[in-house]
C-alpha atoms as a PDB file:
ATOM      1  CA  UNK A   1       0.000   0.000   0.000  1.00  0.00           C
ATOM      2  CA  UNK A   2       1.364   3.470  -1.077  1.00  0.00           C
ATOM      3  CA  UNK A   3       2.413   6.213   1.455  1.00  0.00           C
ATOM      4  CA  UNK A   4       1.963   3.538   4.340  1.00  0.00           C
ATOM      5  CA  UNK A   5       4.679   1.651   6.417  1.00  0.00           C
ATOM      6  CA  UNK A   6       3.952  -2.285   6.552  1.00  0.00           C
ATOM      7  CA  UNK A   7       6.071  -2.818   9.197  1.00  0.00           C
ATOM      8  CA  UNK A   8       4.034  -0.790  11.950  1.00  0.00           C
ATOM      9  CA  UNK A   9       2.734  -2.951  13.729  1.00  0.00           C
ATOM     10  CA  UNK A  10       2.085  -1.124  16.711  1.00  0.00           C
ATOM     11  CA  UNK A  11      -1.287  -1.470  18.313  1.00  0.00           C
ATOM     12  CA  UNK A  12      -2.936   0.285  20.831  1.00  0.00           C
ATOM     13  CA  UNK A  13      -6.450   0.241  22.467  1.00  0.00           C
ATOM     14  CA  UNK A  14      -8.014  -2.836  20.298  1.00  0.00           C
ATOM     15  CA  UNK A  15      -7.955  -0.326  17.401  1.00  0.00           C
ATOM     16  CA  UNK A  16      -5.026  -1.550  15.414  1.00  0.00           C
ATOM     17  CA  UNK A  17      -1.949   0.571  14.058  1.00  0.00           C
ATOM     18  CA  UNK A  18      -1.842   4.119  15.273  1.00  0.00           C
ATOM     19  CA  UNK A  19      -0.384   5.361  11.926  1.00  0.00           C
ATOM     20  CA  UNK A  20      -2.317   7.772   9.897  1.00  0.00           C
ATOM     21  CA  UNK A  21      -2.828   7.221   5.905  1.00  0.00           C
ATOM     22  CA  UNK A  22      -4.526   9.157   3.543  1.00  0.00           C
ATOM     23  CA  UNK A  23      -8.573   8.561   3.638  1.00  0.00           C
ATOM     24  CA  UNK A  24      -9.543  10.323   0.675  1.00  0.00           C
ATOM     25  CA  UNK A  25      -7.017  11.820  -2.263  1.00  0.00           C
ATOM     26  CA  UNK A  26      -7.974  15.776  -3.057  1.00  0.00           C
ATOM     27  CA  UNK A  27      -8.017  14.955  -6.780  1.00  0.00           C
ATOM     28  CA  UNK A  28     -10.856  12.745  -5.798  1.00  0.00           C
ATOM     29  CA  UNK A  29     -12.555  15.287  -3.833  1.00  0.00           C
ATOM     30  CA  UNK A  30     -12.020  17.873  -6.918  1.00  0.00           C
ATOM     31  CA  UNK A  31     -13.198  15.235  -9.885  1.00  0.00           C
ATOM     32  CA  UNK A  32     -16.248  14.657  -7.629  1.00  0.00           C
ATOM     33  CA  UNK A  33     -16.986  18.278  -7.193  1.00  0.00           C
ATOM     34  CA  UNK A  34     -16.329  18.302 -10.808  1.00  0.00           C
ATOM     35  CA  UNK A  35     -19.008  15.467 -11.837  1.00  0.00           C
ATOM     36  CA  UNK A  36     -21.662  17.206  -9.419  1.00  0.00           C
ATOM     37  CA  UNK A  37     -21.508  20.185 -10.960  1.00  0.00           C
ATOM     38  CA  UNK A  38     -21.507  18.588 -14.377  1.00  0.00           C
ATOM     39  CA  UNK A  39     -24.503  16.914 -13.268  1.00  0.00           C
ATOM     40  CA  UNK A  40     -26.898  19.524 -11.788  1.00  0.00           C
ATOM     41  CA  UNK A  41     -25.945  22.161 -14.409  1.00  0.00           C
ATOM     42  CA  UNK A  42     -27.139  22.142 -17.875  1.00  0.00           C
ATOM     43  CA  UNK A  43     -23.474  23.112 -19.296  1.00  0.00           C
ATOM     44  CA  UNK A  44     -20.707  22.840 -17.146  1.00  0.00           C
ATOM     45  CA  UNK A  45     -19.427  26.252 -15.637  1.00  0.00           C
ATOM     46  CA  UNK A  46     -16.120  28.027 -14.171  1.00  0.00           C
ATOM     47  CA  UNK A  47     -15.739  25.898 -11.329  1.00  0.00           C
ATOM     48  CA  UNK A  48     -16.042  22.212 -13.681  1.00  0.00           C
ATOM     49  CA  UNK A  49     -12.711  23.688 -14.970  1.00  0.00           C
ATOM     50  CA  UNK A  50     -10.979  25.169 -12.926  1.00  0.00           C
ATOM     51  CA  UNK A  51     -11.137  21.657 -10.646  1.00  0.00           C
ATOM     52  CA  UNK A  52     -10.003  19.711 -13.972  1.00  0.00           C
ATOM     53  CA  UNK A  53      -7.315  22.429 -14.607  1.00  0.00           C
ATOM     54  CA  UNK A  54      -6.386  22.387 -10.688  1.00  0.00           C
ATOM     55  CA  UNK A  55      -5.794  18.123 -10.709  1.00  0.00           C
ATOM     56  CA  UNK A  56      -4.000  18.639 -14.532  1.00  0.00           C
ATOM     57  CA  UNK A  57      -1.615  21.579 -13.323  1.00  0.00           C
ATOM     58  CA  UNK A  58      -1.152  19.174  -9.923  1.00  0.00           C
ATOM     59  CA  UNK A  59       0.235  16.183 -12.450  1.00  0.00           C
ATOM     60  CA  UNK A  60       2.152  18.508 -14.403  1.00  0.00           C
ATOM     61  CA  UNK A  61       0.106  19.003 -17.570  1.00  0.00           C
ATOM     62  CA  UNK A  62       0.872  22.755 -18.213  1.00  0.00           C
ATOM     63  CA  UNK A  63      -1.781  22.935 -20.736  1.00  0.00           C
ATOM     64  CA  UNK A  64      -5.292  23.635 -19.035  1.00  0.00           C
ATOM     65  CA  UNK A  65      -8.730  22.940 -20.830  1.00  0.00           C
ATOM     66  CA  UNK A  66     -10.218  26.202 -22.064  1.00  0.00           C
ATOM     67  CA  UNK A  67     -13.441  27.069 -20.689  1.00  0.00           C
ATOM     68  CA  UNK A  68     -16.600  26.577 -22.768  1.00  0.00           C
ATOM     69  CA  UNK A  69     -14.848  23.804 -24.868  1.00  0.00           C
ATOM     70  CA  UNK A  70     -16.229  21.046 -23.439  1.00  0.00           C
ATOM     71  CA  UNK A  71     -20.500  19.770 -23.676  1.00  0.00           C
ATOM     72  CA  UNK A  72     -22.183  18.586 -20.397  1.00  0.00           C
ATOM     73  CA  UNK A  73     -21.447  15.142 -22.702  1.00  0.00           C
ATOM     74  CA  UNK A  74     -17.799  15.376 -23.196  1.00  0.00           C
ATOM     75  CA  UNK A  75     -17.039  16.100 -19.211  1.00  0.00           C
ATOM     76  CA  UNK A  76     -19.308  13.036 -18.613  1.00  0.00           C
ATOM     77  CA  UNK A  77     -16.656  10.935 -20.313  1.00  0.00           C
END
């Protein structure tokens, strides 16, 4: 498993290993802001892109995704 040590094996309080990992990645949390707002509006707005150009920019892709080129269609897919 990424970002977590196997060989804790420190237990405490019949809750198992003490050592925090990550719950819930923030792309996640931005593509499924993203898909929401895809969803409930008729044609995705500002805030569609700027969480697909926030997740690109965070992986490196310098290039962001103008707004108004995509369909409520194409950010479905």
């Amino acid at each position: 498993m990424k970002s977590v040590n196997q060989e804790n094996t420190l237990y405490s309080y019949g809750y198992g290993s003490t050592q925090p990992w990550i719950e819930l990645r923030y792309a996640e949390v931005l593509l499924n802001f993203a898909e929401a707002q895809n969803e409930a509006l008729s044609n995705p707005d500002a805030s569609v892109y700027t969480a697909i150009n926030t997740i690109r920019n965070r992986a490196g892709i310098s290039s962001n995704i103008p707004q108004g080129s995509l369909t409520k269609s194409k950010c479905a897919n």
